[in-house]
C-alpha atoms as a PDB file:
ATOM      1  CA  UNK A   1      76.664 -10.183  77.207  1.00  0.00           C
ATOM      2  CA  UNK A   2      74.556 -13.164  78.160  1.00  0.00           C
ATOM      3  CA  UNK A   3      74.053 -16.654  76.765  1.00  0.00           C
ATOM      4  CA  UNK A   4      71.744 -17.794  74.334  1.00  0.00           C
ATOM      5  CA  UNK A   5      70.983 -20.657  73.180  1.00  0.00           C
ATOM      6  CA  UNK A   6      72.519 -21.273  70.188  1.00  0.00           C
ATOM      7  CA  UNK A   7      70.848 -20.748  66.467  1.00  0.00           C
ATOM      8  CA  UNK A   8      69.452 -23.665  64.599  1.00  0.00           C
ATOM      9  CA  UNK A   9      71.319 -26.066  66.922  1.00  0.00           C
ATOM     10  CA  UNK A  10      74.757 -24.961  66.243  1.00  0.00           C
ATOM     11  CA  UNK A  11      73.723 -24.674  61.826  1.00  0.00           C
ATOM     12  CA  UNK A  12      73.094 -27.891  62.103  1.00  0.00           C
ATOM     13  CA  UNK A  13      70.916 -28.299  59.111  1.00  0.00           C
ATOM     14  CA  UNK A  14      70.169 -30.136  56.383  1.00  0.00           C
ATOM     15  CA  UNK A  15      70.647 -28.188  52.880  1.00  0.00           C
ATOM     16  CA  UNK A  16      67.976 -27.925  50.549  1.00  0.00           C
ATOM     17  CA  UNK A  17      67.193 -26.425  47.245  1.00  0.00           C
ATOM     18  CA  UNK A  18      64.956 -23.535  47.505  1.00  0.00           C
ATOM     19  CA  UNK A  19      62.253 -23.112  44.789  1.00  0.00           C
ATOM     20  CA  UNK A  20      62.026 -19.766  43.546  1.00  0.00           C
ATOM     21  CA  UNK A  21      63.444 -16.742  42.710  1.00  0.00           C
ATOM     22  CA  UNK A  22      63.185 -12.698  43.725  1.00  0.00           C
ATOM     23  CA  UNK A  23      63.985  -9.999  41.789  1.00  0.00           C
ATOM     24  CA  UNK A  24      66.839  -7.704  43.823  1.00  0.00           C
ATOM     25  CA  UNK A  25      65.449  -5.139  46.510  1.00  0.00           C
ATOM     26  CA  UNK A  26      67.947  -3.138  48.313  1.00  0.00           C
ATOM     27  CA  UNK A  27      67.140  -3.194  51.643  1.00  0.00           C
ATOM     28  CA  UNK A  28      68.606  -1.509  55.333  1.00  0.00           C
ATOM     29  CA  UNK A  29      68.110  -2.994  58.265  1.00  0.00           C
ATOM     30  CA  UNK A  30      68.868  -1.517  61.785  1.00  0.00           C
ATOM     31  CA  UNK A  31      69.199  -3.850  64.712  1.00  0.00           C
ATOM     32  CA  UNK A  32      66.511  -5.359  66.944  1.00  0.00           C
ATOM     33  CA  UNK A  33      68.428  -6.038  69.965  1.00  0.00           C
ATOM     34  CA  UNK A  34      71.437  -6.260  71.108  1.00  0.00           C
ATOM     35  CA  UNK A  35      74.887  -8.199  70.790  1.00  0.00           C
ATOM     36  CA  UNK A  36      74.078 -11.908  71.967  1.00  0.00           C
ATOM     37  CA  UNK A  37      77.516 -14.142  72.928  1.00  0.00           C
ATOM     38  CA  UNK A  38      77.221 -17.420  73.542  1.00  0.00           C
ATOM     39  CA  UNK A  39      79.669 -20.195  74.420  1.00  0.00           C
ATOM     40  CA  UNK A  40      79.189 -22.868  72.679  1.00  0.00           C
ATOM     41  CA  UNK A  41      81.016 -26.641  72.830  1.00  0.00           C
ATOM     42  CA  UNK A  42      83.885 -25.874  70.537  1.00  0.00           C
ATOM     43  CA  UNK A  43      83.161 -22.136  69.573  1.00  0.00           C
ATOM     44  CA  UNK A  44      82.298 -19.053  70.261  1.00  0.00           C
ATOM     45  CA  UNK A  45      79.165 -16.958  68.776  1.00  0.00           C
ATOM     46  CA  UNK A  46      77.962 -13.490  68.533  1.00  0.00           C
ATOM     47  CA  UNK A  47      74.683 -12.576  66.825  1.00  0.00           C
ATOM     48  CA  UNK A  48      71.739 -10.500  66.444  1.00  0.00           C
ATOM     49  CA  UNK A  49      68.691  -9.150  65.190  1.00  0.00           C
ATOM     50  CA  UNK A  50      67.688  -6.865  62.564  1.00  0.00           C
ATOM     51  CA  UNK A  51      64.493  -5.174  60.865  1.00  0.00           C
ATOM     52  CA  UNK A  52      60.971  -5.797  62.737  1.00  0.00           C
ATOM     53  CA  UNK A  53      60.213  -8.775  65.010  1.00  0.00           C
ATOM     54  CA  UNK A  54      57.862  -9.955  61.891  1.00  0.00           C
ATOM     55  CA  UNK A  55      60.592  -9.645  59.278  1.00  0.00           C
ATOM     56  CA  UNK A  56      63.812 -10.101  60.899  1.00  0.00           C
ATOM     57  CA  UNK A  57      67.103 -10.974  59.651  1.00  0.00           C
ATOM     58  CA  UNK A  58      69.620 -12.631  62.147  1.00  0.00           C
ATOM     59  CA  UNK A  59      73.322 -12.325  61.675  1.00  0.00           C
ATOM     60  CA  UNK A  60      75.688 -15.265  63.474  1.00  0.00           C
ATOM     61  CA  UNK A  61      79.021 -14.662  63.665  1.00  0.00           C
ATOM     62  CA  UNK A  62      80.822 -17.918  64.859  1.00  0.00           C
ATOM     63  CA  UNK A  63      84.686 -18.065  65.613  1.00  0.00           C
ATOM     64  CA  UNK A  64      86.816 -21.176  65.905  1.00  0.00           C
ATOM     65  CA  UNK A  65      89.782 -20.250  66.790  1.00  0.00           C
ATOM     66  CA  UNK A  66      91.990 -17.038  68.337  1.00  0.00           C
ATOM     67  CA  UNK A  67      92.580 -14.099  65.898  1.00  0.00           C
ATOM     68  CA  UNK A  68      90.311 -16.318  63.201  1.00  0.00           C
ATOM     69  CA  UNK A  69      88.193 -15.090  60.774  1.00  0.00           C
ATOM     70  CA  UNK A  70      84.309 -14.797  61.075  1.00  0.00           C
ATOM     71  CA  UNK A  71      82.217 -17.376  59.774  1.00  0.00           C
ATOM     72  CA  UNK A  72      79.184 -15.601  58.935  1.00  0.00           C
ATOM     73  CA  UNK A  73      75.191 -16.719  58.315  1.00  0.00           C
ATOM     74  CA  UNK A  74      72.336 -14.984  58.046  1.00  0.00           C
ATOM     75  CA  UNK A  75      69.020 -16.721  58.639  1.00  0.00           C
ATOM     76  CA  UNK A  76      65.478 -14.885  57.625  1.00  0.00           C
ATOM     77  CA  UNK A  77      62.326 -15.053  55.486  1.00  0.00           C
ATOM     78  CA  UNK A  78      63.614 -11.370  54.046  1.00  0.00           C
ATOM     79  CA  UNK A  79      66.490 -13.131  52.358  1.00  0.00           C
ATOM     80  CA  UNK A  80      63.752 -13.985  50.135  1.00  0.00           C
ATOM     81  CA  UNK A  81      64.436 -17.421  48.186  1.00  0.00           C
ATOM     82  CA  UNK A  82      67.213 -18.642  45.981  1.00  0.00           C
ATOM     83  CA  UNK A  83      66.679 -21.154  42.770  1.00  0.00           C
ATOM     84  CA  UNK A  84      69.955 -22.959  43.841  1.00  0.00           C
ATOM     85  CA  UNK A  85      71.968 -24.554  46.945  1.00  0.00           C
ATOM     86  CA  UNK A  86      75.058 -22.359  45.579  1.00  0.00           C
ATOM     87  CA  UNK A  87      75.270 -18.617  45.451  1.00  0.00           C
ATOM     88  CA  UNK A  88      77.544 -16.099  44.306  1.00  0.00           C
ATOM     89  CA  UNK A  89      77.671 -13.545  47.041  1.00  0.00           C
ATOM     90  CA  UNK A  90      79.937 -10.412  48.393  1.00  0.00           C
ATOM     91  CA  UNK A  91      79.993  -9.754  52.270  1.00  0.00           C
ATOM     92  CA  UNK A  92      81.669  -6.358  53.086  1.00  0.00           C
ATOM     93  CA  UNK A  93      82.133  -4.773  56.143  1.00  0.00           C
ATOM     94  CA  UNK A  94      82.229  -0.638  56.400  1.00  0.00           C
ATOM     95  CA  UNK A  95      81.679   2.118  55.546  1.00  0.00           C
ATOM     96  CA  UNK A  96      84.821   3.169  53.605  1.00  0.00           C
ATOM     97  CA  UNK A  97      86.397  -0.129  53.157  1.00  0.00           C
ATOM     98  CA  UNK A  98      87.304  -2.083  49.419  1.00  0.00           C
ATOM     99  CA  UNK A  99      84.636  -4.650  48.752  1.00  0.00           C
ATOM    100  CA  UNK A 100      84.504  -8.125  49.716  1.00  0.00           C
ATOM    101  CA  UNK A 101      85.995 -10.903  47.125  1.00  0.00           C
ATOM    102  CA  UNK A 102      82.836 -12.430  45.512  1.00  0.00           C
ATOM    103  CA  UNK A 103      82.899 -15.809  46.730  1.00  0.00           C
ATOM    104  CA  UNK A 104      80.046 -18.346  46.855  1.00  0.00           C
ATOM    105  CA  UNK A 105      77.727 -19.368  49.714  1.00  0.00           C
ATOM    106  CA  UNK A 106      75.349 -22.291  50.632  1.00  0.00           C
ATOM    107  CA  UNK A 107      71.563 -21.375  50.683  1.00  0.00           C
ATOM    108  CA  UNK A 108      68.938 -23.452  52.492  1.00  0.00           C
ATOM    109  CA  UNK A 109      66.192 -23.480  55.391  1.00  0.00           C
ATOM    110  CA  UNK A 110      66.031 -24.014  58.936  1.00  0.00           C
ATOM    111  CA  UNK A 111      63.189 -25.334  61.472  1.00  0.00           C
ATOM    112  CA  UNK A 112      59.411 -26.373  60.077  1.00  0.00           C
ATOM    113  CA  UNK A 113      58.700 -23.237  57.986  1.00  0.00           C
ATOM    114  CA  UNK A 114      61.778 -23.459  56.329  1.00  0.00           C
ATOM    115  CA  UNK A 115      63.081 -20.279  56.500  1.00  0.00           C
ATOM    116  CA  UNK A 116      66.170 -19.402  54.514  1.00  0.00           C
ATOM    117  CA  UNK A 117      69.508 -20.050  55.794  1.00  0.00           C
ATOM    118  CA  UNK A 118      72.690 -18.540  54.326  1.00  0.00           C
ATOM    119  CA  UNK A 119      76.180 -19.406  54.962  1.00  0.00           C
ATOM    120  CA  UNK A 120      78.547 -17.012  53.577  1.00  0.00           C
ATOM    121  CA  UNK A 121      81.524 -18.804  55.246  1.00  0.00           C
ATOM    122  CA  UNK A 122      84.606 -16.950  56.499  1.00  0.00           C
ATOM    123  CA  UNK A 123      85.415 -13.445  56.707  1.00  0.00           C
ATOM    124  CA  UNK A 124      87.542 -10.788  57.530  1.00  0.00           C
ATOM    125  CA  UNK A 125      86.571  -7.653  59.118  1.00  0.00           C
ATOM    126  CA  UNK A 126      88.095  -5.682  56.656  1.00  0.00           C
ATOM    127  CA  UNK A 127      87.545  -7.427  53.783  1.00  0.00           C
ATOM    128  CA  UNK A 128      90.997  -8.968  52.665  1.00  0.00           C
ATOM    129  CA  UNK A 129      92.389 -12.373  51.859  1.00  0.00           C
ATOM    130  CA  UNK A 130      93.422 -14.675  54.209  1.00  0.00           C
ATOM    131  CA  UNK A 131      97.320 -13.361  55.651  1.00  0.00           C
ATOM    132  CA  UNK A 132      98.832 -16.337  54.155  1.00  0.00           C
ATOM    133  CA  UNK A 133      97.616 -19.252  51.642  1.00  0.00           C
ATOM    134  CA  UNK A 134      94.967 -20.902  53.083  1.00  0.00           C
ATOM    135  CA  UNK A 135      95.283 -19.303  56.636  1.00  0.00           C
ATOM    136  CA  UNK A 136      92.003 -18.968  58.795  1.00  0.00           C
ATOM    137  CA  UNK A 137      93.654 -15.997  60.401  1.00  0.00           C
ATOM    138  CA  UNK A 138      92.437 -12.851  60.582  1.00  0.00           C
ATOM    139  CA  UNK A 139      94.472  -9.547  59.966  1.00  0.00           C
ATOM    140  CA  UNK A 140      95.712  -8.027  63.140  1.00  0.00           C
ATOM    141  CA  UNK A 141      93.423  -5.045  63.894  1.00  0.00           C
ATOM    142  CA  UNK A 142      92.871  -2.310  66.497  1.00  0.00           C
ATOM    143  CA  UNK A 143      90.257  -1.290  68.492  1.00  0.00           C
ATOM    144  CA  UNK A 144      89.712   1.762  66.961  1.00  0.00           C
ATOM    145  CA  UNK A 145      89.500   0.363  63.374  1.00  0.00           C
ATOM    146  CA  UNK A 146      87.174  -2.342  65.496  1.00  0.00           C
ATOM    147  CA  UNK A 147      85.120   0.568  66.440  1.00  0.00           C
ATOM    148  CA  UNK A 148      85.279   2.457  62.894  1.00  0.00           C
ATOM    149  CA  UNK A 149      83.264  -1.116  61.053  1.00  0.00           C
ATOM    150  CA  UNK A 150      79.367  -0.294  61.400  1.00  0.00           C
ATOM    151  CA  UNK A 151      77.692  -2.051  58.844  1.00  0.00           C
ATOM    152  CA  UNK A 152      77.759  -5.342  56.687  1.00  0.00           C
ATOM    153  CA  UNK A 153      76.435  -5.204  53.206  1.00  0.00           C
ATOM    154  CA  UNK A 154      75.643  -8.256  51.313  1.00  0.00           C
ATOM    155  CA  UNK A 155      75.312  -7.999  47.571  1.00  0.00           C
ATOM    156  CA  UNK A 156      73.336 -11.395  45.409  1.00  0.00           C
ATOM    157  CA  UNK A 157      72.088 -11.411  42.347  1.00  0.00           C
ATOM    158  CA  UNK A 158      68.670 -11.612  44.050  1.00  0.00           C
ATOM    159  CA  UNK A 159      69.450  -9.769  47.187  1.00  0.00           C
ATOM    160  CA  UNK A 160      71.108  -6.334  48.077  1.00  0.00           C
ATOM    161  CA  UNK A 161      71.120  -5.890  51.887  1.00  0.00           C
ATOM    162  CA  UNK A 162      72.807  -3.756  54.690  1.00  0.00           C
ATOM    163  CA  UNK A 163      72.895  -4.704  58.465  1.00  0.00           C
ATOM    164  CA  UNK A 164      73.645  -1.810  60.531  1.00  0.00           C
ATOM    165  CA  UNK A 165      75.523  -3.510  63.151  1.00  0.00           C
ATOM    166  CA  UNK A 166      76.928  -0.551  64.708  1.00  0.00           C
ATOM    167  CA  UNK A 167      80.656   0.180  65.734  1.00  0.00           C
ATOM    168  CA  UNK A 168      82.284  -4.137  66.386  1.00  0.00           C
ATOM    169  CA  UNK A 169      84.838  -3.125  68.979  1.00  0.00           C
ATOM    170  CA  UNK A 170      82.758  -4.315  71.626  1.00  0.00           C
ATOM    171  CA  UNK A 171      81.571  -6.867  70.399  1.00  0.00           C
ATOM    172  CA  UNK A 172      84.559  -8.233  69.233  1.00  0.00           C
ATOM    173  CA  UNK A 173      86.498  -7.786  72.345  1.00  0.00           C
ATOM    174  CA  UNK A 174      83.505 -10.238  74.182  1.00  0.00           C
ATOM    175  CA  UNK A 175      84.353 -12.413  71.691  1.00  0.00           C
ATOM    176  CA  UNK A 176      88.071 -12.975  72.294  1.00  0.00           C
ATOM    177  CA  UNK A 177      87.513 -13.007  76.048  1.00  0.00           C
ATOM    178  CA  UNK A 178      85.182 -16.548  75.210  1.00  0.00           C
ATOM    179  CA  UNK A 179      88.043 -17.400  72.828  1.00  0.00           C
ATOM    180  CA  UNK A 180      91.070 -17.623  75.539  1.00  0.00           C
ATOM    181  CA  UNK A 181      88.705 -18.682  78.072  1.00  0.00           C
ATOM    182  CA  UNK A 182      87.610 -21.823  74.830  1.00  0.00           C
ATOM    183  CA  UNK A 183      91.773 -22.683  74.328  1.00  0.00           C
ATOM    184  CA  UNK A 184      91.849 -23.292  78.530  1.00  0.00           C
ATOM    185  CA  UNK A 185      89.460 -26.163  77.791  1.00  0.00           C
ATOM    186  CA  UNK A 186      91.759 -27.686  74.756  1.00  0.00           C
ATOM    187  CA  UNK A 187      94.059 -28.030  77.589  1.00  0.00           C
ATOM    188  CA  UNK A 188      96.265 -25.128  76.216  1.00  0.00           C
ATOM    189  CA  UNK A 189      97.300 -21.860  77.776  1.00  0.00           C
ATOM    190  CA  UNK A 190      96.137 -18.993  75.846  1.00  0.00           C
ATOM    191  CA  UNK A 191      98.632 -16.786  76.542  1.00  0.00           C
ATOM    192  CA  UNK A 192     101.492 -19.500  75.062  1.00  0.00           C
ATOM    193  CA  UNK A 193      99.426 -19.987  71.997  1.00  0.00           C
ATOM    194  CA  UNK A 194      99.170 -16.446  71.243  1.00  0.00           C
ATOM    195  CA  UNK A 195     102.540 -15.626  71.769  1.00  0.00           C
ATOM    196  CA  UNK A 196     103.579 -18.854  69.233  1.00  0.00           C
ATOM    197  CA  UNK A 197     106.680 -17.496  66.863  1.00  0.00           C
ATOM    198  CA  UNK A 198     104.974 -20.680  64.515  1.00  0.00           C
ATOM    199  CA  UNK A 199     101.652 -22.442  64.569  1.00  0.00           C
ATOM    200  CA  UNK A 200     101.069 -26.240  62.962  1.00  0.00           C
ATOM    201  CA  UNK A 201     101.896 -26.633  59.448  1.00  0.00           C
ATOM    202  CA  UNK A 202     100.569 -28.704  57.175  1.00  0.00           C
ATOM    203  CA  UNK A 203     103.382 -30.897  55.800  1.00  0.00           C
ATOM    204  CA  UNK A 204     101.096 -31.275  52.359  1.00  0.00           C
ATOM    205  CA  UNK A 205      98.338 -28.737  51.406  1.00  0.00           C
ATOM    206  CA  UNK A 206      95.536 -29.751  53.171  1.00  0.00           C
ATOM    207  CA  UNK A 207      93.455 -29.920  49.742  1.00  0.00           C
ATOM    208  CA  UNK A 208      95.592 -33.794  49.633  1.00  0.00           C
ATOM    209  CA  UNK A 209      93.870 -35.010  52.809  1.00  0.00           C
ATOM    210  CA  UNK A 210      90.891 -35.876  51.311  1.00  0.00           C
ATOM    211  CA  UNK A 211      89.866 -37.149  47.747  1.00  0.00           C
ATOM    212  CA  UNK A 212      86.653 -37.657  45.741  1.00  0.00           C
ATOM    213  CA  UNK A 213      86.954 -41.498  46.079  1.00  0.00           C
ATOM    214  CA  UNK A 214      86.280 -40.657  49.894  1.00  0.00           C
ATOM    215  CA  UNK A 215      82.448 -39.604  49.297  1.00  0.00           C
ATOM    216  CA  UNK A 216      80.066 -42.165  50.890  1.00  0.00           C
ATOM    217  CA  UNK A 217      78.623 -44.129  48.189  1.00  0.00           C
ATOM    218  CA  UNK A 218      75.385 -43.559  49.872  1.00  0.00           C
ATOM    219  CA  UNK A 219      75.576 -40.147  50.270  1.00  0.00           C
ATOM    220  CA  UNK A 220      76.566 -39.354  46.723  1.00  0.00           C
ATOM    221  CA  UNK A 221      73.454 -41.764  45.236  1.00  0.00           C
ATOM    222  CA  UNK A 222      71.154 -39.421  46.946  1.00  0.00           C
ATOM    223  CA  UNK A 223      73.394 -36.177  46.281  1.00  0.00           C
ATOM    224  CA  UNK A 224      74.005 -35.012  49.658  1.00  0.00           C
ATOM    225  CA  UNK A 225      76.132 -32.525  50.662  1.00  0.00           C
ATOM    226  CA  UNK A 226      78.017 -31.638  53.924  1.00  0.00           C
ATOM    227  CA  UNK A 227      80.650 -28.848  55.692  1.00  0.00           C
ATOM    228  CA  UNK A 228      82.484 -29.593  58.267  1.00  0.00           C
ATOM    229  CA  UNK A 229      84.474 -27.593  60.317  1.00  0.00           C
ATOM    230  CA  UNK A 230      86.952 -29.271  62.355  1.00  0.00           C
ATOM    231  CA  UNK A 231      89.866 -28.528  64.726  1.00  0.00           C
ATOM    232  CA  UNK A 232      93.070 -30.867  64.724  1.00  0.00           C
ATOM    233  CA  UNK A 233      95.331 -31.114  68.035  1.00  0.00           C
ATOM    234  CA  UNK A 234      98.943 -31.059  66.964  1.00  0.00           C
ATOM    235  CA  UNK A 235     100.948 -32.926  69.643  1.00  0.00           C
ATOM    236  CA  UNK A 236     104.933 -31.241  69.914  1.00  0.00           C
ATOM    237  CA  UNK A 237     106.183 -34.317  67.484  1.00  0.00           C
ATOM    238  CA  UNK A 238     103.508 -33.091  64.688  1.00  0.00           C
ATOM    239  CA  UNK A 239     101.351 -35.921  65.053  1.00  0.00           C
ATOM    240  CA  UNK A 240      97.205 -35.119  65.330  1.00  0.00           C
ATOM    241  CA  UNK A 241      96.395 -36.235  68.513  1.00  0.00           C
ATOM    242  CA  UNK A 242      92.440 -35.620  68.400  1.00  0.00           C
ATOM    243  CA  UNK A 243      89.853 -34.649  65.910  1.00  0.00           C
ATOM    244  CA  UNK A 244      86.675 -32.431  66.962  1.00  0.00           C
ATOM    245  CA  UNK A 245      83.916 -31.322  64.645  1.00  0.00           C
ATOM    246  CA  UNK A 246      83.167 -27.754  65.796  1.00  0.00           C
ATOM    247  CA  UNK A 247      80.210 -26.972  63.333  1.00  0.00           C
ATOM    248  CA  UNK A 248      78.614 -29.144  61.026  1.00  0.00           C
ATOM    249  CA  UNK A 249      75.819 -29.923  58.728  1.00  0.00           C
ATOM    250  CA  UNK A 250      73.235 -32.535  59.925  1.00  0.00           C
ATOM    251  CA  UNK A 251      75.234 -35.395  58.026  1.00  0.00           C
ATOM    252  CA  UNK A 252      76.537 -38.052  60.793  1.00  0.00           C
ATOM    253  CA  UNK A 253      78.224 -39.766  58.047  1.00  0.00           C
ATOM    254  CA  UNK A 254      80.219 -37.212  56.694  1.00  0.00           C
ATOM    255  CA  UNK A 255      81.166 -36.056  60.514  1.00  0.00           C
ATOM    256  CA  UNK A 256      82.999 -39.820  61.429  1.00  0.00           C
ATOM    257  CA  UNK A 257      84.361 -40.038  58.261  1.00  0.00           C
ATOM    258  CA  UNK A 258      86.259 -36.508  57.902  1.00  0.00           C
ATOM    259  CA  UNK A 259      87.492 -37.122  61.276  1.00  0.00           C
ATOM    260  CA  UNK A 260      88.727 -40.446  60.649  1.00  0.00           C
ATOM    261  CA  UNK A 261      90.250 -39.678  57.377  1.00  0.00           C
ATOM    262  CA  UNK A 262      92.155 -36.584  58.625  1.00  0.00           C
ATOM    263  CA  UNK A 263      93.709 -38.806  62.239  1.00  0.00           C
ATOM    264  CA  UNK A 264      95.065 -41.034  59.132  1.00  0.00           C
ATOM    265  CA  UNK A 265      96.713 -38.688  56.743  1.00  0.00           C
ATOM    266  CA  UNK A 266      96.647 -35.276  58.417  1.00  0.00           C
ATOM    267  CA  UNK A 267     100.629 -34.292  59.525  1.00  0.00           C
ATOM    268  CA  UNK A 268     102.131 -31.066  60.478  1.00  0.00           C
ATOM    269  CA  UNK A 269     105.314 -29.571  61.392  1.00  0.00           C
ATOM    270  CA  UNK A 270     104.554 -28.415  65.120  1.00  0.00           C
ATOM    271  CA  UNK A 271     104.130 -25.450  66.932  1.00  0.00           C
ATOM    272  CA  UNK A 272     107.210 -23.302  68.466  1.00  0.00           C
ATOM    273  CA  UNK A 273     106.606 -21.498  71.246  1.00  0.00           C
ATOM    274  CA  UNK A 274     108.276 -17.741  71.764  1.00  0.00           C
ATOM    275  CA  UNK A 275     111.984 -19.488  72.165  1.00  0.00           C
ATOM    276  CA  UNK A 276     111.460 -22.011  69.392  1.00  0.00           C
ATOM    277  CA  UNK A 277     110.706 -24.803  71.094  1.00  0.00           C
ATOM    278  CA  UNK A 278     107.993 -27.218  69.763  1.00  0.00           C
ATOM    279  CA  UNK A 279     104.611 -27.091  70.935  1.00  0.00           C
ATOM    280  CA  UNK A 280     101.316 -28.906  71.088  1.00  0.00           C
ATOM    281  CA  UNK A 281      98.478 -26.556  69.818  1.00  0.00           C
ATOM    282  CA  UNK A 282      95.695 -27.034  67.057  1.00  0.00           C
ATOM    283  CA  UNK A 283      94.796 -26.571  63.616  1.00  0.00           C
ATOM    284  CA  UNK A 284      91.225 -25.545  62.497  1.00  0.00           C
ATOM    285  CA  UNK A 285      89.627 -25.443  59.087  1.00  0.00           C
ATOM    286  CA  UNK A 286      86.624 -26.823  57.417  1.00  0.00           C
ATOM    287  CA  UNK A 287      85.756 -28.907  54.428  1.00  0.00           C
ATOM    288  CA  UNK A 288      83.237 -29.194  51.824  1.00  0.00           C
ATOM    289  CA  UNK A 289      81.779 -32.705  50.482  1.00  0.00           C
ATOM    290  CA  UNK A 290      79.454 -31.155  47.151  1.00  0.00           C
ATOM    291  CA  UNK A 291      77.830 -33.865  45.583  1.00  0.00           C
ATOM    292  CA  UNK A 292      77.190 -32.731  41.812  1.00  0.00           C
END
């Protein structure tokens, strides 16, 4: 699969609230093109297009970390518009499978005709909970079952849509190929951090890093909003030893001060490797600063 430049500048937007509201329309929409991967800076991306080259919807499927789950998006004028920055949404991938936890997602628009953004946030392929608390990882899978996922439906109270996205095996196996080859340039080797018998631990739940009294005065006056994904590297004593924003809203602010605020008070039990011995390796997760 070839490069591409990626979407919207990596999501980096600024959210807005859309005016407006459709009634419901199912809708079907088989792909455009093909499977795009791109490497990005700190992740890796798959996406592509679906419906007509006048109505299109584009799926984005960013990863962030080996085995993690899929942050999904969907940009396109035939989301249609949403009267709020917050929606209730399920994302689940099939056919066959139980449906996806209702969970909420961010609405907004991209570029100069503002054309509606959604970020549904992470998923798993077969729609289940995280495998442990608040664990970005994603259930261990095979390629088979990969190959058996062909569709993503995406249920709102103002949208009902289905992306035929064909069997993910392939796909997916591109994607952890970028992955490894993404670790080499944390200066880790992949095959050690897959092959961890622990990974960093968060000595206190990672909900106690930050607080309310952290929100930028400024910021919160005007009531804006950020998420920001970041990835922590966990030296072998526990200690963070660098802070990288992998995907993030266009809020500078926000980006310095989550990474500031989590080198201060962020502290895990390390890594073991296979034999038990302790580790560097990395933590990922993402945060969100709602004003309101």
């Amino acid at each position: 699969m070839k490069s591409i430049r990626r979407y919207c500048t990596g999501l980096l937007i600024a959210l807005a609230l859309l005016p407006g509201a459709a009634r419901a329309a199912d809708k079907v929409l088989e792909p455009l093109d093909k499977w795009v991967l791109n490497y990005a800076d700190d992740s890796c991306r798959l996406a592509r297009s679906f419906g007509t080259k006048d109505a299109k919807v584009v799926l984005v499927m960013d990863q962030f970390m080996p085995a993690g789950m899929l942050d999904l998006s969907l940009i396109g004028k035939p989301l249609g518009r949403f009267s709020d920055n917050r929606v209730s949404l399920t994302a689940t991938f099939g056919p066959g499978l139980p449906p996806g936890e209702s969970r909420e997602a961010i609405t907004g628009t991209v570029g100069p005709d503002r054309t509606t953004i959604l970020m549904i946030g992470p998923r798993d392929l077969f729609n289940r909970n995280a495998v442990k608390g608040d664990s970005d990882e994603l259930f261990p899978t095979t390629t088979e079952q990969e190959a058996a996922v062909t569709e993503l439906r995406i249920a709102a109270p103002t949208l009902r849509l289905t992306l035929r996205t064909g069997p993910m095996a392939q796909p997916l196996a591109a994607m952890r190929t970028c992955i490894s080859d993404l670790v080499k340039t944390w200066g880790l080797d992949p095959v050690q951090q897959e092959t961890l018998s622990r990974r960093p631990v968060p000595t206190l739940s990672p909900g106690k890093w930050l607080y309310s009294a952290d929100y930028p005065k400024s910021a919160l006056a005007m009531g804006a909003s950020a998420i920001i994904r970041f990835r922590i590297m966990v030296g072998a004593d526990g200690l963070p030893t660098k802070c990288a924003v992998q995907q993030a809203t266009l809020s500078p602010d926000f980006i310095k001060l989550t990474c500031e605020l989590l080198m201060r008070r962020a502290r895990f039990i390390p890594a073991l490797d296979r034999d038990g011995k302790p580790v560097a390796s990395f933590y990922t997760n993402s945060v969100r600063w709602l004003a309101g």
